[in-house]
Structures are given as C-alpha cells and as structure tokens.
N, C-alpha and C. Protein backbone atom coordinates (compact mmCIF):
# COMPACT_ATOMS: atom_id res chain seq x y z
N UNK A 1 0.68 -24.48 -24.76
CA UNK A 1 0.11 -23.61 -23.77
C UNK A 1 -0.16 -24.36 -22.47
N UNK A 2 -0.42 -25.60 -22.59
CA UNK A 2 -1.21 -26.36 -21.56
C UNK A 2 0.63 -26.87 -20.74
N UNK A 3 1.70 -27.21 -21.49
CA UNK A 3 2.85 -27.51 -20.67
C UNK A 3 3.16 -25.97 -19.86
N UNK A 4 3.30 -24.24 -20.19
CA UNK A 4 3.54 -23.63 -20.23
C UNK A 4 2.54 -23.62 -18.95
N UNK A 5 1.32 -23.42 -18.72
CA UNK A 5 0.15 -23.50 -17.64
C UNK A 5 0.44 -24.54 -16.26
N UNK A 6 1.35 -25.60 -16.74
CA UNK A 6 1.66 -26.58 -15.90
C UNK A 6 3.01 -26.42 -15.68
N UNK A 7 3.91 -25.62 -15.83
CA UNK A 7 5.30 -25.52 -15.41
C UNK A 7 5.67 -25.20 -14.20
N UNK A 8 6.86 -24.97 -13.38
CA UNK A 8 7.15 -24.77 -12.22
C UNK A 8 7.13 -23.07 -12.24
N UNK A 9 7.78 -22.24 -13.64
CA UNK A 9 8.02 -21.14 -13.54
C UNK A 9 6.90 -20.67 -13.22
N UNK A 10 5.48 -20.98 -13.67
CA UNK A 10 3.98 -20.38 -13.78
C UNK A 10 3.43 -20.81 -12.99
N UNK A 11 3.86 -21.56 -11.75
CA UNK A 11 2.85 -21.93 -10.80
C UNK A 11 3.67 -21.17 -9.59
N UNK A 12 5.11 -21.07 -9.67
CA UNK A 12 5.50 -20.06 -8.87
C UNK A 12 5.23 -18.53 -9.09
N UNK A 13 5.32 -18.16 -10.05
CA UNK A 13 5.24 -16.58 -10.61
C UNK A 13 3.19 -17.05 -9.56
N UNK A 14 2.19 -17.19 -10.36
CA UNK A 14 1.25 -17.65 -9.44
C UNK A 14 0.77 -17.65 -8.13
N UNK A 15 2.31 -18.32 -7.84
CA UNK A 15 1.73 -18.81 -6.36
C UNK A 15 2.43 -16.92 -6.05
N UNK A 16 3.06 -16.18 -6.21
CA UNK A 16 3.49 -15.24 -5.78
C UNK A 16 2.17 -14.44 -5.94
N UNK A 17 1.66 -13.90 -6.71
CA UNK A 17 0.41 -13.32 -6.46
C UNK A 17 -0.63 -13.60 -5.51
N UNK A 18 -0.55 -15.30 -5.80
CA UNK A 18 -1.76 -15.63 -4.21
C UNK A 18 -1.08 -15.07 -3.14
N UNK A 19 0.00 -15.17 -2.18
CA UNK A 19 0.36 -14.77 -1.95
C UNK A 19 0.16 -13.46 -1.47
N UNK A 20 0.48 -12.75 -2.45
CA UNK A 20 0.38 -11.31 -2.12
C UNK A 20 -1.36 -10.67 -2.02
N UNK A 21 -1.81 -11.37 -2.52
CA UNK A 21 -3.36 -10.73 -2.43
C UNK A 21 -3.38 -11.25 -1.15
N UNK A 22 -3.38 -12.11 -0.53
CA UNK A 22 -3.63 -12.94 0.88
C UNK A 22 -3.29 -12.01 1.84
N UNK A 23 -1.93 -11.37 1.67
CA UNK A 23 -1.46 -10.19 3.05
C UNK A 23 -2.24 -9.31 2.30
N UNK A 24 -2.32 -9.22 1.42
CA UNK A 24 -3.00 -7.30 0.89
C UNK A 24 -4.16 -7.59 2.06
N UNK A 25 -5.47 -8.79 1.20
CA UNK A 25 -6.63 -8.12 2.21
C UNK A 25 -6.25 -8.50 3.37
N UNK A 26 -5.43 -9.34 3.88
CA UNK A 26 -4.83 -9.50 5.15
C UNK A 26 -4.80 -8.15 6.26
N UNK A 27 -3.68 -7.42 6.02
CA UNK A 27 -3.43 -6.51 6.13
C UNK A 27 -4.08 -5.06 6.07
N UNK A 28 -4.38 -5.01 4.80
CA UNK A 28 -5.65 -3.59 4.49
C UNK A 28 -6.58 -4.20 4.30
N UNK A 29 -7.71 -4.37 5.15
CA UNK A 29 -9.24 -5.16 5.11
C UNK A 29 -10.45 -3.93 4.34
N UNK A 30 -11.35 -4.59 3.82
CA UNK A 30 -11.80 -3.33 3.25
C UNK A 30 -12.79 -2.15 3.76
N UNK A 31 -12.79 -2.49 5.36
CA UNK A 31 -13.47 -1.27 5.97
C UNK A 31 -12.71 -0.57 6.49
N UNK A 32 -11.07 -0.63 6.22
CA UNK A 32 -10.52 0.23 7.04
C UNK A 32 -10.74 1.20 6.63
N UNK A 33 -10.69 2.57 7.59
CA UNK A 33 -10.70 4.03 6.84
C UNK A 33 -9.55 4.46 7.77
N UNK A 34 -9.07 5.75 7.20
CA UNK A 34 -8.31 6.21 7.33
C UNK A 34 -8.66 7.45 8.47
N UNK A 35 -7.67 7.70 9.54
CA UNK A 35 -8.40 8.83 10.97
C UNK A 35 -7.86 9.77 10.09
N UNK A 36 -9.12 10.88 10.06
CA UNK A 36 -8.88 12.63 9.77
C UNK A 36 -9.62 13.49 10.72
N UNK A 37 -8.72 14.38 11.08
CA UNK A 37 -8.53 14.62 11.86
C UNK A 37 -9.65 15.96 11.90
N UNK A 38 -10.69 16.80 12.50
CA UNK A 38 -11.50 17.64 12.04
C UNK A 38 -10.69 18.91 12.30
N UNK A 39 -9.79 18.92 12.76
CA UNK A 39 -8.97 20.51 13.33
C UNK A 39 -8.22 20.88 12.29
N UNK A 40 -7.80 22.05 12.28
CA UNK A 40 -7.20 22.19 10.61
C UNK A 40 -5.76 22.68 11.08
N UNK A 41 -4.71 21.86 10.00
CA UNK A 41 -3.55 21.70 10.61
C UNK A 41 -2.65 23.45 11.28
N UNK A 42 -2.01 23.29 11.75
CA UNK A 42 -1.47 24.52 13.00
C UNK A 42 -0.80 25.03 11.85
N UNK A 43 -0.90 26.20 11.89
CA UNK A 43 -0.66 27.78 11.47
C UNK A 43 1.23 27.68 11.61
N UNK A 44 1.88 27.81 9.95
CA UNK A 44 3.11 27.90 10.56
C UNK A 44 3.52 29.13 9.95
N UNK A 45 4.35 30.17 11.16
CA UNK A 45 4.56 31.22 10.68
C UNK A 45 5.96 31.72 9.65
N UNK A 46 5.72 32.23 8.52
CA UNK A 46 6.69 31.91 7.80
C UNK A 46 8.38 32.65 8.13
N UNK A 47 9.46 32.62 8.29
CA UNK A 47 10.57 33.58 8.41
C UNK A 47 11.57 33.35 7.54
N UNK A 48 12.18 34.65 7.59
CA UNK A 48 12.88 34.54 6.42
C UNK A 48 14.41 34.85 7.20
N UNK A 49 15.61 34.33 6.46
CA UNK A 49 16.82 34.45 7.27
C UNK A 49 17.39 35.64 7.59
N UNK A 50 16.65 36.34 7.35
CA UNK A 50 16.68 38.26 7.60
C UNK A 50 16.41 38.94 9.03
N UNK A 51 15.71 37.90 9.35
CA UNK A 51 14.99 38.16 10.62
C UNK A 51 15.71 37.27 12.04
N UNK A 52 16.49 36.61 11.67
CA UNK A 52 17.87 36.02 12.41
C UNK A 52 18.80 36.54 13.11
C-alpha cells in the first residue's frame, strides 16, 4: 500500500485533483450568487402554422 501511495501513477492521478479544486474555488468562489432577475420572463405568444 505504502509503494502504491508513493508511485508516480498516484501522485499524478492526485496532483490532478489538487489541481482541479484550485480553479474550482478559483473560479466559482463561494459568495458568488447568481443575478435573477425580478421581472418575469416576456409573454410569448403561441402560433400555430395555420395562421401563416
């Protein structure tokens, strides 16, 4: 277990997760919120190909 813990494959597979957590909170920090919008989305009127 302890050669398997110390190998190249498991410190790369590894280092790929550090990695990726690093841009995650990088990237999405954890106060971002998301803009919503208070207006409620525009009215679409429906047609049908009859009316063409």
């Amino acid at each position: 277990m302890v050669a398997f813990l110390k190998s190249d494959l498991f410190m790369k597979f590894m280092g790929g997760f550090v990695l990726g957590t690093v841009g995650f909170l990088t990237l999405n920090p954890a106060g971002a919120q998301s803009h919503q919008d208070d207006r409620p989305a525009a009215h679409v009127q429906e047609r049908s190909y009859a009316d063409l």
